[in-house]
Protein backbone atom coordinates (compact mmCIF):
# COMPACT_ATOMS: atom_id res chain seq x y z
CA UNK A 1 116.80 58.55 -33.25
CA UNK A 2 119.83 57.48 -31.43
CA UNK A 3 121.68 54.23 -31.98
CA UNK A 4 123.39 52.40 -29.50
CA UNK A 5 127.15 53.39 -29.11
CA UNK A 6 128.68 50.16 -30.25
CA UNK A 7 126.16 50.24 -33.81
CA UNK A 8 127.37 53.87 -33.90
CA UNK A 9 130.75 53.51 -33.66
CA UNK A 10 130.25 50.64 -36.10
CA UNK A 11 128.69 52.53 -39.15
CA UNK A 12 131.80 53.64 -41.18
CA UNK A 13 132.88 49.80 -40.90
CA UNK A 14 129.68 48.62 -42.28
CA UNK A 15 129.46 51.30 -45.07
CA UNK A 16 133.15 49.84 -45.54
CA UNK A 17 132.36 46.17 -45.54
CA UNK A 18 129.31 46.78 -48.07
CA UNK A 19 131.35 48.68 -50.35
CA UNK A 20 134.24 46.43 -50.70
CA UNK A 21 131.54 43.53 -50.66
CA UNK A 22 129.70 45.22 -53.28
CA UNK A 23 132.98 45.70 -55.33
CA UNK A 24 133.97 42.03 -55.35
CA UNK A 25 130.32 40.19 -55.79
CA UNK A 26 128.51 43.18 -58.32
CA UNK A 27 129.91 42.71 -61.93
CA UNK A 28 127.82 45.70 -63.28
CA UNK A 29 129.23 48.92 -64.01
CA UNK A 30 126.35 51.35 -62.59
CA UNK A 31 126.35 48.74 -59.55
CA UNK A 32 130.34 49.60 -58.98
CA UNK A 33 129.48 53.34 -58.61
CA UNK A 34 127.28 52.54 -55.97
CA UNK A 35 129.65 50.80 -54.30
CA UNK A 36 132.18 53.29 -55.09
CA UNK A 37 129.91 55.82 -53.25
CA UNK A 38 129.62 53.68 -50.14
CA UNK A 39 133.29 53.79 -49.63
CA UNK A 40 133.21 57.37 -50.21
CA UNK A 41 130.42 57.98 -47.32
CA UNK A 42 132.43 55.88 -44.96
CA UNK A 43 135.58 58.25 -45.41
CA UNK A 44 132.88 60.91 -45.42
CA UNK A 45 131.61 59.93 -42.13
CA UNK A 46 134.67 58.72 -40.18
CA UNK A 47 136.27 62.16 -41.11
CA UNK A 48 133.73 64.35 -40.08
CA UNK A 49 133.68 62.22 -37.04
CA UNK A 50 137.67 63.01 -36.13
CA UNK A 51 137.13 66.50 -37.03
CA UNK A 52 134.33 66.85 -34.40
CA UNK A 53 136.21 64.66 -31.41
CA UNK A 54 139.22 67.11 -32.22
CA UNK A 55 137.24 70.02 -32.08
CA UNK A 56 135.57 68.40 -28.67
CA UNK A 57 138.92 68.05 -27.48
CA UNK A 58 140.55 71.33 -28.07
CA UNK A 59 137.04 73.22 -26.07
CA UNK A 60 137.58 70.87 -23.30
CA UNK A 61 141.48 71.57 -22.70
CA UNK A 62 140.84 75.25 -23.53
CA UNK A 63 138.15 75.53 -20.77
């Protein structure tokens, strides 16, 4: 399944916003490790993300 570019690029954002919304509206403690582990996926995401483009990148000047 493929999402539209805009939703794509949009996902570490999201994962972000939920986290941090999560955080400030979830007064429960096993509640805040969830929300803890959204922010991590975002990071998770967005940096495999760079490390792809960069790798993109370097194949396509190399060629």
């Amino acid at each position: 399944m493929h999402l539209p570019r805009p939703l794509y690029e949009a996902v570490p954002v999201i994962y972000i916003a939920g986290g941090l919304v999560s955080i400030a509206l979830i007064e429960r403690p096993f509640s805040l490790i969830s929300a803890f582990l959204f922010l991590c996926a975002s990071w998770m995401v967005w940096r495999m993300r760079k490390g792809y483009r960069k790798r993109q990148r370097a194949l396509r000047t190399d060629s």
